[in-house]
C-alpha atoms as a PDB file:
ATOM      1  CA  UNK A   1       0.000   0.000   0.000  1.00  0.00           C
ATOM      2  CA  UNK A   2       1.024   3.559  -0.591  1.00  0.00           C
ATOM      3  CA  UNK A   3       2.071   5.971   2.081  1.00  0.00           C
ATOM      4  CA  UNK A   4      -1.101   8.296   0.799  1.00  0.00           C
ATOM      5  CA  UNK A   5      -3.634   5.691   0.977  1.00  0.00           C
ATOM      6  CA  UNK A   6      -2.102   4.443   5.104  1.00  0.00           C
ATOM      7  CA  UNK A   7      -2.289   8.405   5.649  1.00  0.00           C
ATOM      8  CA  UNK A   8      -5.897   8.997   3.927  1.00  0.00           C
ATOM      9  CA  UNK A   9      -7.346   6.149   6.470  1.00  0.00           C
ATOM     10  CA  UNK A  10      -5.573   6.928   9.074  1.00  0.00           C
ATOM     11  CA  UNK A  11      -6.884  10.126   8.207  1.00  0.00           C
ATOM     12  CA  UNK A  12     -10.280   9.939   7.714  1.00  0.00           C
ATOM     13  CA  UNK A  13     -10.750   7.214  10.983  1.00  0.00           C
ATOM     14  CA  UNK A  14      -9.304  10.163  13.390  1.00  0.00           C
ATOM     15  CA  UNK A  15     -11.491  12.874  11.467  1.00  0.00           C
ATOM     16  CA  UNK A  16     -14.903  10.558  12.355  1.00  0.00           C
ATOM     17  CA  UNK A  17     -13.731  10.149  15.819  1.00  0.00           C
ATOM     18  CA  UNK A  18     -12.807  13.400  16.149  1.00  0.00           C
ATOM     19  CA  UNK A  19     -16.639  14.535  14.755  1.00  0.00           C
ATOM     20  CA  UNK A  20     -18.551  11.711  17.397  1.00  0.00           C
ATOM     21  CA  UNK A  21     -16.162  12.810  20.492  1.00  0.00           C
ATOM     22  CA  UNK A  22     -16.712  16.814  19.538  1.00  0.00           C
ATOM     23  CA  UNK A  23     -20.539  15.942  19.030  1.00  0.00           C
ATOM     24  CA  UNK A  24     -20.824  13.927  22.331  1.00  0.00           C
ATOM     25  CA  UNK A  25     -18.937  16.923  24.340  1.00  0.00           C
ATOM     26  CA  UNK A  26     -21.520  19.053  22.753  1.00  0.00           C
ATOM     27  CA  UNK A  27     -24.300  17.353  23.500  1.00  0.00           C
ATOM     28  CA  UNK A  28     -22.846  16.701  27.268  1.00  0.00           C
ATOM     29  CA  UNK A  29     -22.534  20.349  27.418  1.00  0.00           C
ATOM     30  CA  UNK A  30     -26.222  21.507  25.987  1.00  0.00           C
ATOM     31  CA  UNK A  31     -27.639  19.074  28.874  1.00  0.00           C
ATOM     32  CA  UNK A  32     -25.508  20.583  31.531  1.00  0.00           C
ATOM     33  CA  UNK A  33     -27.125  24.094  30.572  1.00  0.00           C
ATOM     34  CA  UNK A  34     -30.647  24.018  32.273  1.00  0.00           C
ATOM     35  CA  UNK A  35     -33.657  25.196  31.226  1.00  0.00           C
ATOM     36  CA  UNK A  36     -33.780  28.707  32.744  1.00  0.00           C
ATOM     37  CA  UNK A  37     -30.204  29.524  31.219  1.00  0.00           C
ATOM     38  CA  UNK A  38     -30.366  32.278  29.657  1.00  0.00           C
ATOM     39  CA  UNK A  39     -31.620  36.391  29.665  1.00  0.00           C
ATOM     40  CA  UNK A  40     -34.843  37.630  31.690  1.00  0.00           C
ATOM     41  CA  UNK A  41     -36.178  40.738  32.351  1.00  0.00           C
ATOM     42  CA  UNK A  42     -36.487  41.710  36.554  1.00  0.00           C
ATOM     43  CA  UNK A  43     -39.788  43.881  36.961  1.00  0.00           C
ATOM     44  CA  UNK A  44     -40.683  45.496  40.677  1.00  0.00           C
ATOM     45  CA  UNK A  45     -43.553  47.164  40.294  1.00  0.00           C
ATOM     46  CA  UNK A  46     -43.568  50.685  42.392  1.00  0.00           C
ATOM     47  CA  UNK A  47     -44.403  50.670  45.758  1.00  0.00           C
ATOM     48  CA  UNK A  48     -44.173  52.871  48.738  1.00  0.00           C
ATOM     49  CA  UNK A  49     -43.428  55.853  46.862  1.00  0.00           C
ATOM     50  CA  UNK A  50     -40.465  54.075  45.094  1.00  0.00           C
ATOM     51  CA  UNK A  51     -40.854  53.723  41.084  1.00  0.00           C
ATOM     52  CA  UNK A  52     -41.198  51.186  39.454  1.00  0.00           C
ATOM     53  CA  UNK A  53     -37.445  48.744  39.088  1.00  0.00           C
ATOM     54  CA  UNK A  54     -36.728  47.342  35.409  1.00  0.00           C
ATOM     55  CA  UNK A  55     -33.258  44.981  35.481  1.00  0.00           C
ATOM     56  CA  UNK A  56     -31.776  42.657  32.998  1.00  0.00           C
ATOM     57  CA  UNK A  57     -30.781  39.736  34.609  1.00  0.00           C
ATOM     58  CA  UNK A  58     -27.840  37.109  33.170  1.00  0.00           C
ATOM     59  CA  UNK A  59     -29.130  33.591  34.285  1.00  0.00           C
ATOM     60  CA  UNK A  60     -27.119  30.356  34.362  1.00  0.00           C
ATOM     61  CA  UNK A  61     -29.183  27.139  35.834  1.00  0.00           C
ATOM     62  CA  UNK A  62     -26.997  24.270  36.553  1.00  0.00           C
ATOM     63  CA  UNK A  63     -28.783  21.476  38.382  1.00  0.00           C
ATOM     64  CA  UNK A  64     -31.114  22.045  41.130  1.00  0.00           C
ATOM     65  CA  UNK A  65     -29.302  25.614  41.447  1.00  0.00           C
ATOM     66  CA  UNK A  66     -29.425  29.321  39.633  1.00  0.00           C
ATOM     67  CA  UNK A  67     -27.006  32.096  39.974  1.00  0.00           C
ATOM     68  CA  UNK A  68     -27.534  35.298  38.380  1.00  0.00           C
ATOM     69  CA  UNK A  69     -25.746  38.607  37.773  1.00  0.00           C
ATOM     70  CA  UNK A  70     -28.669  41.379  37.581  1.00  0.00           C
ATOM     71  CA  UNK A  71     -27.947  44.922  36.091  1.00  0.00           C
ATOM     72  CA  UNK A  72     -30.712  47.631  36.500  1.00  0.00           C
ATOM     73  CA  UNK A  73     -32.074  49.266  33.546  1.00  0.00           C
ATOM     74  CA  UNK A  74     -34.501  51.868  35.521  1.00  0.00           C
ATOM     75  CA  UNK A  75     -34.298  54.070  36.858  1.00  0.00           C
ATOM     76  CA  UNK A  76     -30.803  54.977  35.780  1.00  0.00           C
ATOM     77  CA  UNK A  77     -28.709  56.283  38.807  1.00  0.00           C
ATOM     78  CA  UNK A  78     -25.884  57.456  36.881  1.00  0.00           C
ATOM     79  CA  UNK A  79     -23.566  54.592  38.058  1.00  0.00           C
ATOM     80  CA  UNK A  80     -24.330  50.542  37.265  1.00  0.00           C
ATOM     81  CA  UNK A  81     -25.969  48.969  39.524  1.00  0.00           C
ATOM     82  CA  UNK A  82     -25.578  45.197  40.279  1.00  0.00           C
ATOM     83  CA  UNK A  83     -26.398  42.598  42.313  1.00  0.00           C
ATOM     84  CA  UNK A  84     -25.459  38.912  42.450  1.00  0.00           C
ATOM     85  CA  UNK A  85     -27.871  36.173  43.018  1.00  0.00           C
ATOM     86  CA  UNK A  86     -27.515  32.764  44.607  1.00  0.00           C
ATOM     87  CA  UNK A  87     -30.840  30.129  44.717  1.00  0.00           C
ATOM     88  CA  UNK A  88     -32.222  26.876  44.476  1.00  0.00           C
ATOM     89  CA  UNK A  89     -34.995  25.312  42.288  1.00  0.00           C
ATOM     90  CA  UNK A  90     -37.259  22.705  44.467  1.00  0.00           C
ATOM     91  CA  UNK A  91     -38.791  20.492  42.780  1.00  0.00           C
ATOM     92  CA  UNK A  92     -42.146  21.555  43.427  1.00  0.00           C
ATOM     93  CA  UNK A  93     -41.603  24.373  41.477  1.00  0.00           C
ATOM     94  CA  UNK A  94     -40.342  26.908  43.835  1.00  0.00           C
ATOM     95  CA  UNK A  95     -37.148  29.136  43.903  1.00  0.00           C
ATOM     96  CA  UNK A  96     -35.643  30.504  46.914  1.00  0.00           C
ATOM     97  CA  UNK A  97     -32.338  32.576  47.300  1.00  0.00           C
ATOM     98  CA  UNK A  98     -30.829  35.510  48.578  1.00  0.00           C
ATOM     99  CA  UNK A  99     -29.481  38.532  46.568  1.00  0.00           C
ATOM    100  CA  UNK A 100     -26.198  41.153  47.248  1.00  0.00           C
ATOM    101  CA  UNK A 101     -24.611  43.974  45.982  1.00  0.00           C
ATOM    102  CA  UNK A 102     -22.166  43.618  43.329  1.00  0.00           C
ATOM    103  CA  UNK A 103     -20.495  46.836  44.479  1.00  0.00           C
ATOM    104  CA  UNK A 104     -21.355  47.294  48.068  1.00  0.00           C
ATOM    105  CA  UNK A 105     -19.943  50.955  48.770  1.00  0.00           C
ATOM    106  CA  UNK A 106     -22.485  52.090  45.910  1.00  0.00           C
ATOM    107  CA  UNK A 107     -25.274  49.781  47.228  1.00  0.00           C
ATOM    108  CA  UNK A 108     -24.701  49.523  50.988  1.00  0.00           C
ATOM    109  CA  UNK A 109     -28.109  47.476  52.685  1.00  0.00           C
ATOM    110  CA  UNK A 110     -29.302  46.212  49.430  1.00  0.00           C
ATOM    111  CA  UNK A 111     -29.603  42.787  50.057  1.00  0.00           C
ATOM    112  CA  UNK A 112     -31.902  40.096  51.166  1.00  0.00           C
ATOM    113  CA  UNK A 113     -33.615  36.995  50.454  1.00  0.00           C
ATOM    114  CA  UNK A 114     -35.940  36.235  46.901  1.00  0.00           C
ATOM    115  CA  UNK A 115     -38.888  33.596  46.862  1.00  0.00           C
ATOM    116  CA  UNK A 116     -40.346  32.613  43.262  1.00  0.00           C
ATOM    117  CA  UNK A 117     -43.130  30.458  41.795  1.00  0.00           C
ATOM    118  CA  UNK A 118     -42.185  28.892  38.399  1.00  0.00           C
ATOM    119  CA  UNK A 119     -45.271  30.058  36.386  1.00  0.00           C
ATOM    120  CA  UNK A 120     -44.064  28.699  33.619  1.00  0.00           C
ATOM    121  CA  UNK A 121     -40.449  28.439  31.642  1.00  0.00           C
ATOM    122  CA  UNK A 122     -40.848  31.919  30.948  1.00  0.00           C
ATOM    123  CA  UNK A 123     -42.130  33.958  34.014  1.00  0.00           C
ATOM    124  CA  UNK A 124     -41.157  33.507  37.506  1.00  0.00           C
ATOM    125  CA  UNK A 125     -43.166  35.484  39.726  1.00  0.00           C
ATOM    126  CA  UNK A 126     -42.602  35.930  43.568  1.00  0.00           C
ATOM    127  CA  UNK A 127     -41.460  38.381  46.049  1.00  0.00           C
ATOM    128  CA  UNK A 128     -38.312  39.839  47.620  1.00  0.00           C
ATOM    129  CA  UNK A 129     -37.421  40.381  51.195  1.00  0.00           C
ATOM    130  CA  UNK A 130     -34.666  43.817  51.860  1.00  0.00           C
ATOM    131  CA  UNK A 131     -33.140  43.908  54.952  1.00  0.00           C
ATOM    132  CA  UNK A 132     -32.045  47.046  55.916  1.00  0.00           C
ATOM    133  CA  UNK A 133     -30.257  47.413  59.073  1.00  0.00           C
ATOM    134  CA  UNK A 134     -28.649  50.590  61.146  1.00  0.00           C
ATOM    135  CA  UNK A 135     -25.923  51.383  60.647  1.00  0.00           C
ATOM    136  CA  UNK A 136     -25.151  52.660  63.832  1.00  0.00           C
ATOM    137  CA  UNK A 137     -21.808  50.797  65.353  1.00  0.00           C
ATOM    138  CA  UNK A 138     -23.210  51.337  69.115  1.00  0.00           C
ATOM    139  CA  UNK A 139     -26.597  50.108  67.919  1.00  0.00           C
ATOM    140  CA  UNK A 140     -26.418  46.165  67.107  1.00  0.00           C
ATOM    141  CA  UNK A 141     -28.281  43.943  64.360  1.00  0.00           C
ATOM    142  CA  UNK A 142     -31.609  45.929  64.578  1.00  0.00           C
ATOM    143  CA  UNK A 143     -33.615  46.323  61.089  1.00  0.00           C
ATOM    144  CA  UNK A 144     -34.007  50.244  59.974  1.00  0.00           C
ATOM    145  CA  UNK A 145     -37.867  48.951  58.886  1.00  0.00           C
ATOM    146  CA  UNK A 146     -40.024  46.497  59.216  1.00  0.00           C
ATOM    147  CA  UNK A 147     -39.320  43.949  56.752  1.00  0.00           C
ATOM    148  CA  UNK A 148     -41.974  43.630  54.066  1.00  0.00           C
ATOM    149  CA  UNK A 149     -42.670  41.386  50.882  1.00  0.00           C
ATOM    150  CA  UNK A 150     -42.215  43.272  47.799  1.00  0.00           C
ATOM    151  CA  UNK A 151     -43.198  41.970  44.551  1.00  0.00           C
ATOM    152  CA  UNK A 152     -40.688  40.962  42.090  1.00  0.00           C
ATOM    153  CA  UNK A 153     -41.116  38.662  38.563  1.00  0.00           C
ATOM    154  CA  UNK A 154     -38.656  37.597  35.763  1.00  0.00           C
ATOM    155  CA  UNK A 155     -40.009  37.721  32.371  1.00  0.00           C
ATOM    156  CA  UNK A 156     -37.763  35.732  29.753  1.00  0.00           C
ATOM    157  CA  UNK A 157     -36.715  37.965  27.302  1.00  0.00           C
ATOM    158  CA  UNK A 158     -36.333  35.282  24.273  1.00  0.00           C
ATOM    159  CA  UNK A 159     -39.477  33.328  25.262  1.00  0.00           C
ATOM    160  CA  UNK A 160     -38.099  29.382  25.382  1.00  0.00           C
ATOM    161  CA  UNK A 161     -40.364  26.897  23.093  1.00  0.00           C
ATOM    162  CA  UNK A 162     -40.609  23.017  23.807  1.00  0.00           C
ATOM    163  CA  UNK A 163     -39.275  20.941  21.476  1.00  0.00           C
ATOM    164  CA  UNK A 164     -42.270  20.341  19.524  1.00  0.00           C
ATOM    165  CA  UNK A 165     -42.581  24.371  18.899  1.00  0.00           C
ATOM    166  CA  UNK A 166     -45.232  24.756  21.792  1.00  0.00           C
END
């Protein structure tokens, strides 16, 4: 046999591996990714004087487990604001997490805990809990207000279909 025809098999064996391992690794991948991967809209609507909160929010779902980066849209402060999120996904359909400042000079106080109903792949809607304490250091651990339930929902902002286009 001729050294071409060894190196086109040899060849053309490692290429099809190479396509089945790359496709497997992709396909391991794409499962890994869960189903509320992806961008979503945060909506509070106003309430006690405050307006109304619009935030994009980067989702990544891995497991039984989310963690988000959100940036608000409105109203614009003049500086980014961000917060990080941390939750899990029950299987009962519920979400429950807490949230924190991604810069916590610019947002000192603003954090909390999150609670969500699943309504469907596209809309979570729940409430948020912000704990604001004094910050007095002769005062200890004592809320600044009563803690209150404030309404919060995340709208997908490419609506996911089921496989069969539903």
């Amino acid at each position: 046999m001729s050294e071409f025809f060894v190196n086109t098999i040899v060849g053309t064996i490692v290429g099809a591996l190479a396509t089945v391992v790359f496709g497997w690794a992709v396909k391991a991948v794409q499962s890994w990714r869960g189903d509320f991967t992806g961008k979503w809209t945060q909506i509070i609507p106003a309430f006690d004087g405050e307006p109304e909160k619009i935030a994009i929010v980067d989702c990544k779902h891995r497991g039984d487990r989310l963690y988000a980066t959100t940036l608000r849209t409105q109203p614009d402060l003049g500086f980014p604001q961000r917060w990080k999120v941390e939750a899990r996904i029950s299987s009962r359909g519920l979400i429950y997490g807490i949230y924190w400042p991604e810069n916590m000079s610019q947002n000192p106080g603003s954090y909390g805990s999150l609670q969500f109903k699943v309504v469907t792949d596209n809309l979570f809607a729940g409430f948020y809990v912000r704990a604001r304490v004094v910050e007095d250091p002769n005062v200890s651990n004592e809320f600044q207000e009563k803690l209150k339930t404030i309404p919060i929902r995340w709208e997908r902002i490419i609506p996911r279909t089921k496989p069969d286009g539903k």
